[in-house]
C-alpha atoms as a PDB file:
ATOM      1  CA  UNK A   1      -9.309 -13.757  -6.036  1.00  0.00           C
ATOM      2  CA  UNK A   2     -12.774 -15.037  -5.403  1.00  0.00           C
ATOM      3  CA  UNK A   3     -14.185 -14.858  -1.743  1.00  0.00           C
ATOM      4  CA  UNK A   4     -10.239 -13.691  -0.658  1.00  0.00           C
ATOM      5  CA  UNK A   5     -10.751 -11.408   2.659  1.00  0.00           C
ATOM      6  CA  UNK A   6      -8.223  -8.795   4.208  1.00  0.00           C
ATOM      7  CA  UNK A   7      -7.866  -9.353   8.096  1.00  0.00           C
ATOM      8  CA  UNK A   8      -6.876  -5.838   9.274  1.00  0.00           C
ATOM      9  CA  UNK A   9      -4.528  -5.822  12.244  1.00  0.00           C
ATOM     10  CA  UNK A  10      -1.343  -4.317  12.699  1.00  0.00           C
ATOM     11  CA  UNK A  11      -0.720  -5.407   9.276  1.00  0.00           C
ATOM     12  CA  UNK A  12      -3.299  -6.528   6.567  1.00  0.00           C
ATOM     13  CA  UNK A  13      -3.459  -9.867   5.994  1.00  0.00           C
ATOM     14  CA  UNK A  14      -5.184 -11.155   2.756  1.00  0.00           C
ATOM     15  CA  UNK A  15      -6.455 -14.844   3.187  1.00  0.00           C
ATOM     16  CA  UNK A  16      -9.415 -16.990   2.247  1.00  0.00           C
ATOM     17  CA  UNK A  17     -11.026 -19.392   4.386  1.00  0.00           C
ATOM     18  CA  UNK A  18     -13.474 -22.205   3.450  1.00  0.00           C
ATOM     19  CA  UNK A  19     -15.892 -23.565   6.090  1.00  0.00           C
ATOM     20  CA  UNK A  20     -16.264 -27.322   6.277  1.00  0.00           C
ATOM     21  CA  UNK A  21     -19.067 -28.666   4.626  1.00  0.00           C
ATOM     22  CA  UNK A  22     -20.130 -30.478   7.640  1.00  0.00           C
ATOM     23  CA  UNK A  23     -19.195 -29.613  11.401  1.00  0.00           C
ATOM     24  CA  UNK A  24     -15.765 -30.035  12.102  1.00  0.00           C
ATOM     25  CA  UNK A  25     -13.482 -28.581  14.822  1.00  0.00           C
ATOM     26  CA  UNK A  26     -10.528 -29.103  12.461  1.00  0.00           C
ATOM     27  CA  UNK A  27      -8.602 -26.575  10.723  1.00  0.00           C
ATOM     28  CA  UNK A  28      -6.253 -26.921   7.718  1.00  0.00           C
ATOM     29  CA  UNK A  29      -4.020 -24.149   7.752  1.00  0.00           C
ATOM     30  CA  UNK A  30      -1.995 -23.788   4.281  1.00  0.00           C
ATOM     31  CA  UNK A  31       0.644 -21.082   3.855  1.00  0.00           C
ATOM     32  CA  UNK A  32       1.782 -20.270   0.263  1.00  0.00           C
ATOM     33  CA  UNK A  33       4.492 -20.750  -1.536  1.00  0.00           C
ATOM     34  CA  UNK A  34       7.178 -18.541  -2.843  1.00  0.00           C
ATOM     35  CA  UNK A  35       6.610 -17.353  -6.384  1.00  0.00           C
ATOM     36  CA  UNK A  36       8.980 -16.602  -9.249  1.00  0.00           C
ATOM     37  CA  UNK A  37      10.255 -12.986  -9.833  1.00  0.00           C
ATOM     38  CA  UNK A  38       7.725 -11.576 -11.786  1.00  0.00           C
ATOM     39  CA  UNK A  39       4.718 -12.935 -11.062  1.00  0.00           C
ATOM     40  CA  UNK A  40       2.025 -12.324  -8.002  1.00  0.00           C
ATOM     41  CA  UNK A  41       1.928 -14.498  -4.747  1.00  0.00           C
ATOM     42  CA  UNK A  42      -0.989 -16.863  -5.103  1.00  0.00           C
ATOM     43  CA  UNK A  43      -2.462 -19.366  -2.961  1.00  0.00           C
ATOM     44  CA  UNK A  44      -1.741 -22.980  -2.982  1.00  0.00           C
ATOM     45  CA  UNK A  45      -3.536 -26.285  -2.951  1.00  0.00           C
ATOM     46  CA  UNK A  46      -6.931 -24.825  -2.914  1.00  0.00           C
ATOM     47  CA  UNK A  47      -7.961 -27.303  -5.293  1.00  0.00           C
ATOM     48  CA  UNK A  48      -6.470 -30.023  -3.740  1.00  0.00           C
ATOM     49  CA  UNK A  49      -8.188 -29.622  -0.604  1.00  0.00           C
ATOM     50  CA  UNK A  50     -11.569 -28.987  -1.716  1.00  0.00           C
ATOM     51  CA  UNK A  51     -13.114 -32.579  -1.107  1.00  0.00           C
ATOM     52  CA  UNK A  52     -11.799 -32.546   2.902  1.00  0.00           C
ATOM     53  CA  UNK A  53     -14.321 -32.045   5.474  1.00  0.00           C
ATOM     54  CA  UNK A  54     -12.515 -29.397   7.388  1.00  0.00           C
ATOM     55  CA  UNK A  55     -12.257 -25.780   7.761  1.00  0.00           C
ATOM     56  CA  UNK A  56      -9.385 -24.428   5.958  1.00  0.00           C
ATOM     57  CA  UNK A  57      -7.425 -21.288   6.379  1.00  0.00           C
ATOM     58  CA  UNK A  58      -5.410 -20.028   3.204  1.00  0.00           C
ATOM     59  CA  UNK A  59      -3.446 -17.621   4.032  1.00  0.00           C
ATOM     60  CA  UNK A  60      -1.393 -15.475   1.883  1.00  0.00           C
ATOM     61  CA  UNK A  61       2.587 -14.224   2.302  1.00  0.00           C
ATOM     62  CA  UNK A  62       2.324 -11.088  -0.441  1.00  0.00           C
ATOM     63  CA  UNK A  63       5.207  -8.977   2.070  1.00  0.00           C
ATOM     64  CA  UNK A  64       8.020  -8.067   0.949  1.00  0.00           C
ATOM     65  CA  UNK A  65       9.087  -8.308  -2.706  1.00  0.00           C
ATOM     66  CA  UNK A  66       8.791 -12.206  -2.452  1.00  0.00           C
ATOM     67  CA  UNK A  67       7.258 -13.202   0.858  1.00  0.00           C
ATOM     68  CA  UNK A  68       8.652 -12.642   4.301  1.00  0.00           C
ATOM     69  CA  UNK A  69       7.684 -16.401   5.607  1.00  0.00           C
ATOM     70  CA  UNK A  70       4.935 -14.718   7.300  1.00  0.00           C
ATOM     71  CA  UNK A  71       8.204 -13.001   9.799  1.00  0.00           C
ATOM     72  CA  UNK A  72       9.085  -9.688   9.423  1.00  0.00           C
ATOM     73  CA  UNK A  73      10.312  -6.936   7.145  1.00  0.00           C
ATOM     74  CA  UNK A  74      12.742  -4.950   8.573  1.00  0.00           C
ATOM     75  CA  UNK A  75      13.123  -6.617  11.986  1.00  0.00           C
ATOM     76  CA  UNK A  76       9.802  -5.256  12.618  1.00  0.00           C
ATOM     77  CA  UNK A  77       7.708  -8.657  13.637  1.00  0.00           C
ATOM     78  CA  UNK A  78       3.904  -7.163  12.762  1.00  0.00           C
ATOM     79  CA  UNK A  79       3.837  -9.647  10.075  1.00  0.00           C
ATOM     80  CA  UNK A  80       3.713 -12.595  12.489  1.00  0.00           C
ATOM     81  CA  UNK A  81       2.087 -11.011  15.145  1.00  0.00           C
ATOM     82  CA  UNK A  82      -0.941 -10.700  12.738  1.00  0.00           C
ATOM     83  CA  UNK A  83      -0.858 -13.637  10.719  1.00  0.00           C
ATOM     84  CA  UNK A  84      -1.117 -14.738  14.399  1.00  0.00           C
ATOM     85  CA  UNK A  85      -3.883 -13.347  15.410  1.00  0.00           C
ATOM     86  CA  UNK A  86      -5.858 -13.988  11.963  1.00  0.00           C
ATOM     87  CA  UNK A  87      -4.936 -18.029  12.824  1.00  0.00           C
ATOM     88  CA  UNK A  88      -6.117 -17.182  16.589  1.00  0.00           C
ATOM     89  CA  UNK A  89      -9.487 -15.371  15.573  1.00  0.00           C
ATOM     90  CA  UNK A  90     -10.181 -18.556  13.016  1.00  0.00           C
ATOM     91  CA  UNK A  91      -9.788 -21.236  16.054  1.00  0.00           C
ATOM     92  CA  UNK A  92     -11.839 -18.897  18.316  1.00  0.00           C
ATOM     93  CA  UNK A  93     -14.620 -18.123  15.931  1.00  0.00           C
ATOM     94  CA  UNK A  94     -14.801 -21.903  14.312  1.00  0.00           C
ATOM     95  CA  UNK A  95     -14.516 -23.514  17.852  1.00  0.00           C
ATOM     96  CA  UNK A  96     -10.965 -25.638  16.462  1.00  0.00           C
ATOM     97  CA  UNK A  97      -9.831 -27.967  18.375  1.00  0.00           C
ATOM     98  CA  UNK A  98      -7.719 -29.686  15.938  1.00  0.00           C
ATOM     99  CA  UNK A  99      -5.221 -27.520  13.730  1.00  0.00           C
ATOM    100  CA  UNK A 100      -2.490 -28.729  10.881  1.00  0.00           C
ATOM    101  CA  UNK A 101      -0.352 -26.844   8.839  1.00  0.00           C
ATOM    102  CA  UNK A 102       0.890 -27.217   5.541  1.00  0.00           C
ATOM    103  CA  UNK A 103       2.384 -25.896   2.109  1.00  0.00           C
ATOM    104  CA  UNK A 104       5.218 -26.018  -0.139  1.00  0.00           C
ATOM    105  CA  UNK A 105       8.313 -24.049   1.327  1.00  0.00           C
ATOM    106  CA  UNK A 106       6.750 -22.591   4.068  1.00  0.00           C
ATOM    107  CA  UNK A 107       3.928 -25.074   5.565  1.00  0.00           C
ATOM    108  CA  UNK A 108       6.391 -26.743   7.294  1.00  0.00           C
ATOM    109  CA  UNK A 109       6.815 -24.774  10.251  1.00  0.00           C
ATOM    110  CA  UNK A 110       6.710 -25.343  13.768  1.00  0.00           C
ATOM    111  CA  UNK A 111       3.239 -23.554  14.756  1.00  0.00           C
ATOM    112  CA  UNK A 112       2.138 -22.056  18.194  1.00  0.00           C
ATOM    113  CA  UNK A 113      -1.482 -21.542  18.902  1.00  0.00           C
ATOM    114  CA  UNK A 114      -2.225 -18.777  21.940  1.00  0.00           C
ATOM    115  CA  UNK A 115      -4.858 -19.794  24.086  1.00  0.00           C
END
């Protein structure tokens, strides 16, 4: 996809993240959805949120053969542990001091910013 980045930590994390059009120390996180057998993981309301003044973080859940709700595979937690630190270097970087979190299936969940 179009401007999509990889953050590389312990595992690679493929996201894309719009800057706010104006300042803002707000961040719109939005986790995808799961997608049906057969087709790729994509990333959701990117469209919908394009007129919001605020930095958003899309982030993508391709692990696993249908998403791993950004946990683990395997018991082995490196999923969330980067997905963590991609949200962490985002508030750092952008100066957030206001985050929210949404999406379908997933966005709903509880969310714990280090710092």
């Amino acid at each position: 996809m179009k401007n999509e980045k990889v953050f590389d930590s312990e595992r690679k994390v493929k996201y894309l993240f719009q800057k706010s059009y104006k300042k803002s120390d707000e961040l719109i996180i939005v986790f995808s959805a799961f997608h049906s057998k057969g087709t790729r993981p994509r990333y959701n309301y990117v469209r919908t949120l394009e007129g919001f003044n605020a930095n958003k973080l899309f982030i993508l859940d391709d692990f696993g053969a249908r998403g791993s709700y950004y946990l683990c595979e395997n018991r082995d937690f490196s999923i969330e542990r980067s997905v963590s630190a991609l949200i962490q270097e985002i508030i750092n970087q952008y100066k957030i001091k206001k985050v929210m979190s949404c999406g379908s299936s997933k966005g709903g969940m509880p969310l714990y910013i280090m710092g």
